[in-house]
Protein backbone atom coordinates (compact mmCIF):
# COMPACT_ATOMS: atom_id res chain seq x y z
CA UNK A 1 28.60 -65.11 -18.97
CA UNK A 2 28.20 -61.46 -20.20
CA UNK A 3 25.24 -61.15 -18.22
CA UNK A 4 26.77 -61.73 -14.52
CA UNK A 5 29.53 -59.00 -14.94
CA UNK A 6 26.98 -55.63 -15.23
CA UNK A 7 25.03 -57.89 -12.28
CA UNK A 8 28.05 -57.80 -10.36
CA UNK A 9 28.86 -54.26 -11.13
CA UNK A 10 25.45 -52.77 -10.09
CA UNK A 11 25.63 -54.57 -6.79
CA UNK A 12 28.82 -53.13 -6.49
CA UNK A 13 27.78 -49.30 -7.33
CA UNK A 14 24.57 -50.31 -5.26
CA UNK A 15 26.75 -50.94 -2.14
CA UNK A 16 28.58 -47.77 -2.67
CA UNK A 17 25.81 -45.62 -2.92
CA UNK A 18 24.80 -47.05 0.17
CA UNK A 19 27.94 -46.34 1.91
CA UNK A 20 28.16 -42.82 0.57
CA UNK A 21 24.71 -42.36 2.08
CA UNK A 22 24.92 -43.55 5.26
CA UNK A 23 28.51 -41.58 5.03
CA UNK A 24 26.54 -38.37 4.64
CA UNK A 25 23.69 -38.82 6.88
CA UNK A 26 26.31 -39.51 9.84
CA UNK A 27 28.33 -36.07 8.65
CA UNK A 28 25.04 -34.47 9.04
CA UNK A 29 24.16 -35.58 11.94
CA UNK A 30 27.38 -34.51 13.84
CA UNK A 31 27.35 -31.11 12.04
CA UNK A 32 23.68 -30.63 13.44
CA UNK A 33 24.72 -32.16 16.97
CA UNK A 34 28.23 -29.46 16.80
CA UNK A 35 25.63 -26.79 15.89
CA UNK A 36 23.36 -27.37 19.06
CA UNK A 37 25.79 -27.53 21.45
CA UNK A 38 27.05 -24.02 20.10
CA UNK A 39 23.25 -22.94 20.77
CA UNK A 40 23.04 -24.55 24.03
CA UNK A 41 26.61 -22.93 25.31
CA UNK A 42 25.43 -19.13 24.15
CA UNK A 43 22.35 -19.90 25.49
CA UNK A 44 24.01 -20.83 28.86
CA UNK A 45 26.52 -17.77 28.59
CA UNK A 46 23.89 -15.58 27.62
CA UNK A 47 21.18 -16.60 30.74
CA UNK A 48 24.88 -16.06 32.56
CA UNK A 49 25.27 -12.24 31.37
CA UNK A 50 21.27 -11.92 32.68
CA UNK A 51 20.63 -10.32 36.15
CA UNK A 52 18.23 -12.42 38.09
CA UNK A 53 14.91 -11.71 39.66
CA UNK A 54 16.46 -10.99 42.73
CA UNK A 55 19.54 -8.72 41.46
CA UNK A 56 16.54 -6.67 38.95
CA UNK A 57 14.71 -6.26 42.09
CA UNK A 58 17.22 -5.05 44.30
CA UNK A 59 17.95 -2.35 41.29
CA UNK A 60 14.44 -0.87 41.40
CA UNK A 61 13.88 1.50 43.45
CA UNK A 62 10.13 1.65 43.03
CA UNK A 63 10.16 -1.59 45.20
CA UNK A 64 10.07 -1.91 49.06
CA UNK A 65 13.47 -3.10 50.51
CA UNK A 66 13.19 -6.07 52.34
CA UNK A 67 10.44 -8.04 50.72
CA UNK A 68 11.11 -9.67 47.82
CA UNK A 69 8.56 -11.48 45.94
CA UNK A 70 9.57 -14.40 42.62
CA UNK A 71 6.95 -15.22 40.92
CA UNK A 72 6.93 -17.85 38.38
CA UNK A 73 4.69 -18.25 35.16
């Protein structure tokens, strides 16, 4: 039976293959998910660092104290 043993070996290389890409396509998806969340934290710290509305408006002093107006776009 010469003809069953390459059979045999190409499902075998097949299913390897297989497993080596599903292997990498689940390492790249956690390296992509990692690198998001280390966007989405700087983001966070960085909105953090920001003044708000209300703290930039209480700096200027072109503004009347005592009224304070937020608009949003």
């Amino acid at each position: 039976m010469p003809i069953d043993a390459p059979l045999s070996v190409r499902a075998a290389e097949e299913g390897r293959r297989d497993s080596a890409r599903e292997a990498a396509a689940q390492y790249l998806a956690t390296r992509a998910e990692a690198r998001r969340d280390t966007r989405v934290e700087e983001a966070k710290a960085s909105a953090a660092a920001r003044p708000t509305v209300a703290e930039r408006a209480a700096e200027n002093p072109r503004l009347p104290k005592g009224r304070l107006v937020d608009v949003l776009v």
